[in-house]
Protein backbone atom coordinates (compact mmCIF):
# COMPACT_ATOMS: atom_id res chain seq x y z
CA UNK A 1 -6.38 5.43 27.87
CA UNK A 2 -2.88 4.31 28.29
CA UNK A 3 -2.14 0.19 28.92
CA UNK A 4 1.58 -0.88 29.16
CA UNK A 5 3.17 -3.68 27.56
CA UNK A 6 4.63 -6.67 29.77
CA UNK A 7 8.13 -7.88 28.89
CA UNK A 8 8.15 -9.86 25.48
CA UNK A 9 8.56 -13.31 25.43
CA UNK A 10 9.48 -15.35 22.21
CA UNK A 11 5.87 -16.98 22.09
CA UNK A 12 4.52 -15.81 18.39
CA UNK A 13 1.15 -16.02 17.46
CA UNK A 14 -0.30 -16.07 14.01
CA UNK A 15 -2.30 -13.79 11.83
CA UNK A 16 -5.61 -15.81 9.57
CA UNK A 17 -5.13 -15.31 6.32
CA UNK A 18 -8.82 -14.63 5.86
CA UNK A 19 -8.84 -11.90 8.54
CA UNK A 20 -6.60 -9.01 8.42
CA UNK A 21 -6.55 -6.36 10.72
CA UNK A 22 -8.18 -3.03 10.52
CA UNK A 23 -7.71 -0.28 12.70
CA UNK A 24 -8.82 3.63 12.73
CA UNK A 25 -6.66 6.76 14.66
CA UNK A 26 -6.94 9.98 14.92
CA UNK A 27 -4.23 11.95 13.39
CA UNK A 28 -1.78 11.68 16.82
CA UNK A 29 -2.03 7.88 16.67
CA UNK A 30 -4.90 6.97 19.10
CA UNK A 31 -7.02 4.10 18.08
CA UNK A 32 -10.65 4.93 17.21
CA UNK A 33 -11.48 1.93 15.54
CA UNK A 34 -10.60 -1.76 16.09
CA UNK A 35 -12.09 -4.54 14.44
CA UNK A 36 -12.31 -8.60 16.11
CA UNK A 37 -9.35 -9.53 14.11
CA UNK A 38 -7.41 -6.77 15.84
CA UNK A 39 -8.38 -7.35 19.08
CA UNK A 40 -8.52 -11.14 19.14
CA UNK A 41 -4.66 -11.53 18.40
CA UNK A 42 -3.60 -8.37 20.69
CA UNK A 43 -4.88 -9.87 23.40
CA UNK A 44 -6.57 -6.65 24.68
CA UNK A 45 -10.15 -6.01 25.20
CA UNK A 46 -11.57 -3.49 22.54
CA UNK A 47 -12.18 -1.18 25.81
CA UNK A 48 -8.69 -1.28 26.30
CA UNK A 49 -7.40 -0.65 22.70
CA UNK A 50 -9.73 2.43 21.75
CA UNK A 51 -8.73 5.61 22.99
CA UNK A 52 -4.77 4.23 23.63
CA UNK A 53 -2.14 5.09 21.16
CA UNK A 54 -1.59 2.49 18.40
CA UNK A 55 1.83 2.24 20.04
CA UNK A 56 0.71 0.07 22.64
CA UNK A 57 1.57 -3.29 20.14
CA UNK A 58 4.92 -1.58 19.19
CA UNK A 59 7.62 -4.46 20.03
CA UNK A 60 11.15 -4.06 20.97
CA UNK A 61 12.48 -5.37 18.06
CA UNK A 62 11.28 -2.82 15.83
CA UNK A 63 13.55 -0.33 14.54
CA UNK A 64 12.82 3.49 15.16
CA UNK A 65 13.78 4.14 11.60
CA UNK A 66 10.99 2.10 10.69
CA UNK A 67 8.36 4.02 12.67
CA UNK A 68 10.02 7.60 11.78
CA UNK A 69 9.45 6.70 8.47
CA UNK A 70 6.04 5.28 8.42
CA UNK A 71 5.10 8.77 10.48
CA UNK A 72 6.41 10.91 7.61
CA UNK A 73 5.30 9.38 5.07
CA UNK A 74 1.59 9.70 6.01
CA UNK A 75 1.63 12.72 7.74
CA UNK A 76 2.63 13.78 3.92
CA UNK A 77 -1.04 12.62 2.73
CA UNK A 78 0.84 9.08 1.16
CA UNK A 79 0.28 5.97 1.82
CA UNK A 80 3.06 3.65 3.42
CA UNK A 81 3.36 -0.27 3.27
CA UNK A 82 5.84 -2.23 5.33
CA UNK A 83 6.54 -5.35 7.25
CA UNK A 84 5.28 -4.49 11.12
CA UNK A 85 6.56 -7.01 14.27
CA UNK A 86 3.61 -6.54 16.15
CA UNK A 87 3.53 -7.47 20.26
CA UNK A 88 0.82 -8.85 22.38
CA UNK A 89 -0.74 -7.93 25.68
CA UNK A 90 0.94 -10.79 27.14
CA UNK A 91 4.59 -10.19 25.79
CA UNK A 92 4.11 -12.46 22.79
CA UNK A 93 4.34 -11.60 18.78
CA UNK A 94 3.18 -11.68 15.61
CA UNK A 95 3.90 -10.39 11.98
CA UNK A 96 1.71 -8.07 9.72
CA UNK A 97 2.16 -6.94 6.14
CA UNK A 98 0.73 -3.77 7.09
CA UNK A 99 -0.67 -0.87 4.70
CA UNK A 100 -1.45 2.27 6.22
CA UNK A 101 -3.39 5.35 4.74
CA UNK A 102 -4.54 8.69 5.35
CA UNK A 103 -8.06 9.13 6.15
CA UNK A 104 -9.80 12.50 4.71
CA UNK A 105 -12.89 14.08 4.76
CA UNK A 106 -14.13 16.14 2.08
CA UNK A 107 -10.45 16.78 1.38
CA UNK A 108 -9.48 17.39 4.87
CA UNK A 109 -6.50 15.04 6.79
CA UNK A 110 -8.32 13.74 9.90
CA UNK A 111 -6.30 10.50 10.57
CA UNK A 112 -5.04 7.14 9.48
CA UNK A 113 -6.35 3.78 8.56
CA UNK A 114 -4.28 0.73 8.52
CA UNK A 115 -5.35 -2.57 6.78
CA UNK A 116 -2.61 -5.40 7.96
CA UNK A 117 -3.03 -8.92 6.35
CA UNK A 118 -0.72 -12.34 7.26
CA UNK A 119 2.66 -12.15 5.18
CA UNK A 120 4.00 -15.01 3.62
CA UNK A 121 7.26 -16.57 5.53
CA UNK A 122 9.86 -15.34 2.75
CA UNK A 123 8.62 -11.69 3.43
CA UNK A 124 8.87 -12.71 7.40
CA UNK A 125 12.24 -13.76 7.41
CA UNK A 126 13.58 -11.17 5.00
CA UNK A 127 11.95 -8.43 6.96
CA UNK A 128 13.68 -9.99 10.56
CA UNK A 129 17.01 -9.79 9.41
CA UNK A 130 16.55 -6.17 7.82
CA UNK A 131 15.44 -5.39 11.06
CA UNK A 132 18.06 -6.82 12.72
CA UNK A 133 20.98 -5.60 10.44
CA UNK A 134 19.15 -1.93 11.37
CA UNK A 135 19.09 -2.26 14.79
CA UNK A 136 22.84 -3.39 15.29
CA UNK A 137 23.60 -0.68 12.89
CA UNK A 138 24.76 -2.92 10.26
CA UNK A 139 22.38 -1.42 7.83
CA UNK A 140 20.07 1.65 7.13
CA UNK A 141 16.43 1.64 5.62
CA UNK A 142 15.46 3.39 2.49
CA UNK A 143 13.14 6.11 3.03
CA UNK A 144 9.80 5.85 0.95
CA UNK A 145 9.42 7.26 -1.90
CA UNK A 146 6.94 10.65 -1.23
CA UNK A 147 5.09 12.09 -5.06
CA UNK A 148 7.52 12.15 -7.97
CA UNK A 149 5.51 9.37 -9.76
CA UNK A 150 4.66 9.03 -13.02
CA UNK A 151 1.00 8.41 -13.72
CA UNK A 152 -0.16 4.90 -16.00
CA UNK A 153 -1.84 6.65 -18.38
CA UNK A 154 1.37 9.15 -18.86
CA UNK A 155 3.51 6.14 -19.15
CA UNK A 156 1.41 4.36 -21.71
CA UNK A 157 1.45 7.39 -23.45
CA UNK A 158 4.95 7.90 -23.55
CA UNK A 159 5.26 4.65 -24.86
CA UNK A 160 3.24 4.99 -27.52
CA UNK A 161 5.03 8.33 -28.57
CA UNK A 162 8.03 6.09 -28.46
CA UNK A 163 6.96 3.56 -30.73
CA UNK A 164 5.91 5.98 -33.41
CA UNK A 165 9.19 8.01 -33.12
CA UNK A 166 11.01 4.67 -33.64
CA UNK A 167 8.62 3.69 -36.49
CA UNK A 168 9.43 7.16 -38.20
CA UNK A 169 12.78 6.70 -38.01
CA UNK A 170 12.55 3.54 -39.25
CA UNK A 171 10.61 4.34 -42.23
CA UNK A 172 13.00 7.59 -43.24
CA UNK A 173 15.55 4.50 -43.91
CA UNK A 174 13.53 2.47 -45.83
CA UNK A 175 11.91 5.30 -48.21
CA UNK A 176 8.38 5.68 -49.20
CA UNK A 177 7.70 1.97 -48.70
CA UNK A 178 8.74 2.32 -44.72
CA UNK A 179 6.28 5.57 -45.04
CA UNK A 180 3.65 3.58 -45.98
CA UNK A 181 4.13 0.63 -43.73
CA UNK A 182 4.22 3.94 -40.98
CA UNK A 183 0.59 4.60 -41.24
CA UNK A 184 -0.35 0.72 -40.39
CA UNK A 185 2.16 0.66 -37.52
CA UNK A 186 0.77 4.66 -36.37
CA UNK A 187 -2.70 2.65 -36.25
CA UNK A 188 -1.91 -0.56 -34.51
CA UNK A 189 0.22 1.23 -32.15
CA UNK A 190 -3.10 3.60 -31.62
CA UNK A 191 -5.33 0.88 -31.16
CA UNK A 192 -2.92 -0.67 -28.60
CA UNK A 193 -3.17 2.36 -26.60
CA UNK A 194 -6.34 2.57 -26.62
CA UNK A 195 -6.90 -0.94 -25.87
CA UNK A 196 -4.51 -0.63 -22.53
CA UNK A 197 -6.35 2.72 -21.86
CA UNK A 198 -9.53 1.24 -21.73
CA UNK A 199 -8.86 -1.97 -19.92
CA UNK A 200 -6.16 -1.23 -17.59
CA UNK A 201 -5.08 2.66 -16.67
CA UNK A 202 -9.15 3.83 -16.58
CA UNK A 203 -9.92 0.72 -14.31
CA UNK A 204 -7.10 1.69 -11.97
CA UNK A 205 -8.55 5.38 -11.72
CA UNK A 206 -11.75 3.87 -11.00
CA UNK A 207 -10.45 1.37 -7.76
CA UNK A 208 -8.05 4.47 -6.37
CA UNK A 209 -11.35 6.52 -6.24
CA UNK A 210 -13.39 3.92 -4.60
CA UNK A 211 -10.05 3.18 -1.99
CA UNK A 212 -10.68 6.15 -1.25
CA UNK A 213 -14.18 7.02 -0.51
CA UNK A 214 -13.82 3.68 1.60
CA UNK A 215 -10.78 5.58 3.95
CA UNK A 216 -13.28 7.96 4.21
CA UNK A 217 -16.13 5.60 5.47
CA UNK A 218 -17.89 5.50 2.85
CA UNK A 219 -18.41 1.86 2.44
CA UNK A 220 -21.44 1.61 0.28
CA UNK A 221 -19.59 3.09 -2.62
CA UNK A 222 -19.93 1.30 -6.07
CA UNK A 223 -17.39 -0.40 -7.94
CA UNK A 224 -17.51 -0.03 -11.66
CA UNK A 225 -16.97 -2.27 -13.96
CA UNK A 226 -13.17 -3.02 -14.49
CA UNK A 227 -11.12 -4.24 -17.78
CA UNK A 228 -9.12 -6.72 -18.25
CA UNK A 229 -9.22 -10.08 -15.64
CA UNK A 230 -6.33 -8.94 -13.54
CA UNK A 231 -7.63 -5.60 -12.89
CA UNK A 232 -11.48 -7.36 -11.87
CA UNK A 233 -9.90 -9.55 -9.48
CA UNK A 234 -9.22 -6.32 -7.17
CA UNK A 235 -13.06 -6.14 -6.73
């Protein structure tokens, strides 16, 4: 199905906080999903939005660099989050905080999810005049970062490596008394690990699995018990 946009106006229109958007595609970009939030503030029928390319809320003011971007990050299997200027069936706007994701299953890409929530007014206005600067060719975007990362539980490790290697040093200065005082810190800084390990990085393993077997559709998936109070509050 293909709809075309009428001319945008400056009306804007806002996003509820306790509704973000979710929408499904297909690996070209056509919606397959759409849920009320979606279709409420785009002004088009759900009949009209599934089947049409998610384009068909693309606004003006929206820099290609933005789009190319978004496109090659997830069509390299990572995820990309950005500030979208979204535009209405009837010309109007409004602004997402959008997070978009590839969709697998079994292991195989089949398309794209996209979970866009109501940004705060700093991340608005900052986002605006990026856009802006872009678009008059006052300023370029910075590509997204694709792989390259460093795992938690790598880092943590590190870390710990580094304390001990400090502690060692440390001790080869202060003779057999720094030695001994070594096996304490070795210990603590153990049990530190081990603590973080437990309560933070294993957690974090356990919500990026369930993220995903939700992209997949699997939305009856468990969520196992997390660590420390930050990490629960993602449940």
């Amino acid at each position: 199905m293909s709809t075309t946009n009428t001319r945008a106006t400056g009306k804007e229109s806002f996003l509820d906080p306790r509704r973000p958007i979710v929408t499904k595609t297909d690996l070209k970009g056509v919606i397959t999903y759409a849920n009320p939030a979606f279709v409420q503030i785009s002004e088009y029928s759900r009949d009209e939005l599934i089947g049409s390319n998610h384009n068909i809320v693309r606004h003006p003011d929206m820099p290609k660099a933005a789009f190319a971007d978004l496109w090659r990050t997830i069509a390299a299997g990572a995820p990309w989050r950005g500030m979208v200027k979204n535009r209405t069936k009837s010309g109007g706007f409004y602004w997402v905080d959008a997070y978009i994701t590839p969709v697998t299953d079994d292991g195989r890409h089949i398309g794209y999810m996209s979970v866009r929530s109501a940004p705060s007014q700093q991340a608005r206005s900052e986002a605006e005049a990026l856009y802006r600067a872009v678009s008059e060719g006052r300023q370029t975007l910075q590509p997204t970062a694709i792989g390259g990362g460093v795992s938690l539980g790598a880092t943590s490790a590190a870390g710990l490596a580094l304390i001990l290697a400090l502690a060692a040093a440390q001790a080869f200065v202060d003779g057999w008394v720094g030695f001994a005082l070594l096996g304490v810190q070795a210990v603590l800084a153990l049990a530190l690990w081990m603590s973080i390990k437990a309560a933070v990085v294993t957690p974090l393993k356990n919500m990026l699995g369930l993220f995903r077997q939700i992209a997949e559709g699997n939305l009856k998936a468990e969520v196992a018990d997390a660590g420390c109070r930050e990490v629960r509050d993602l449940r």
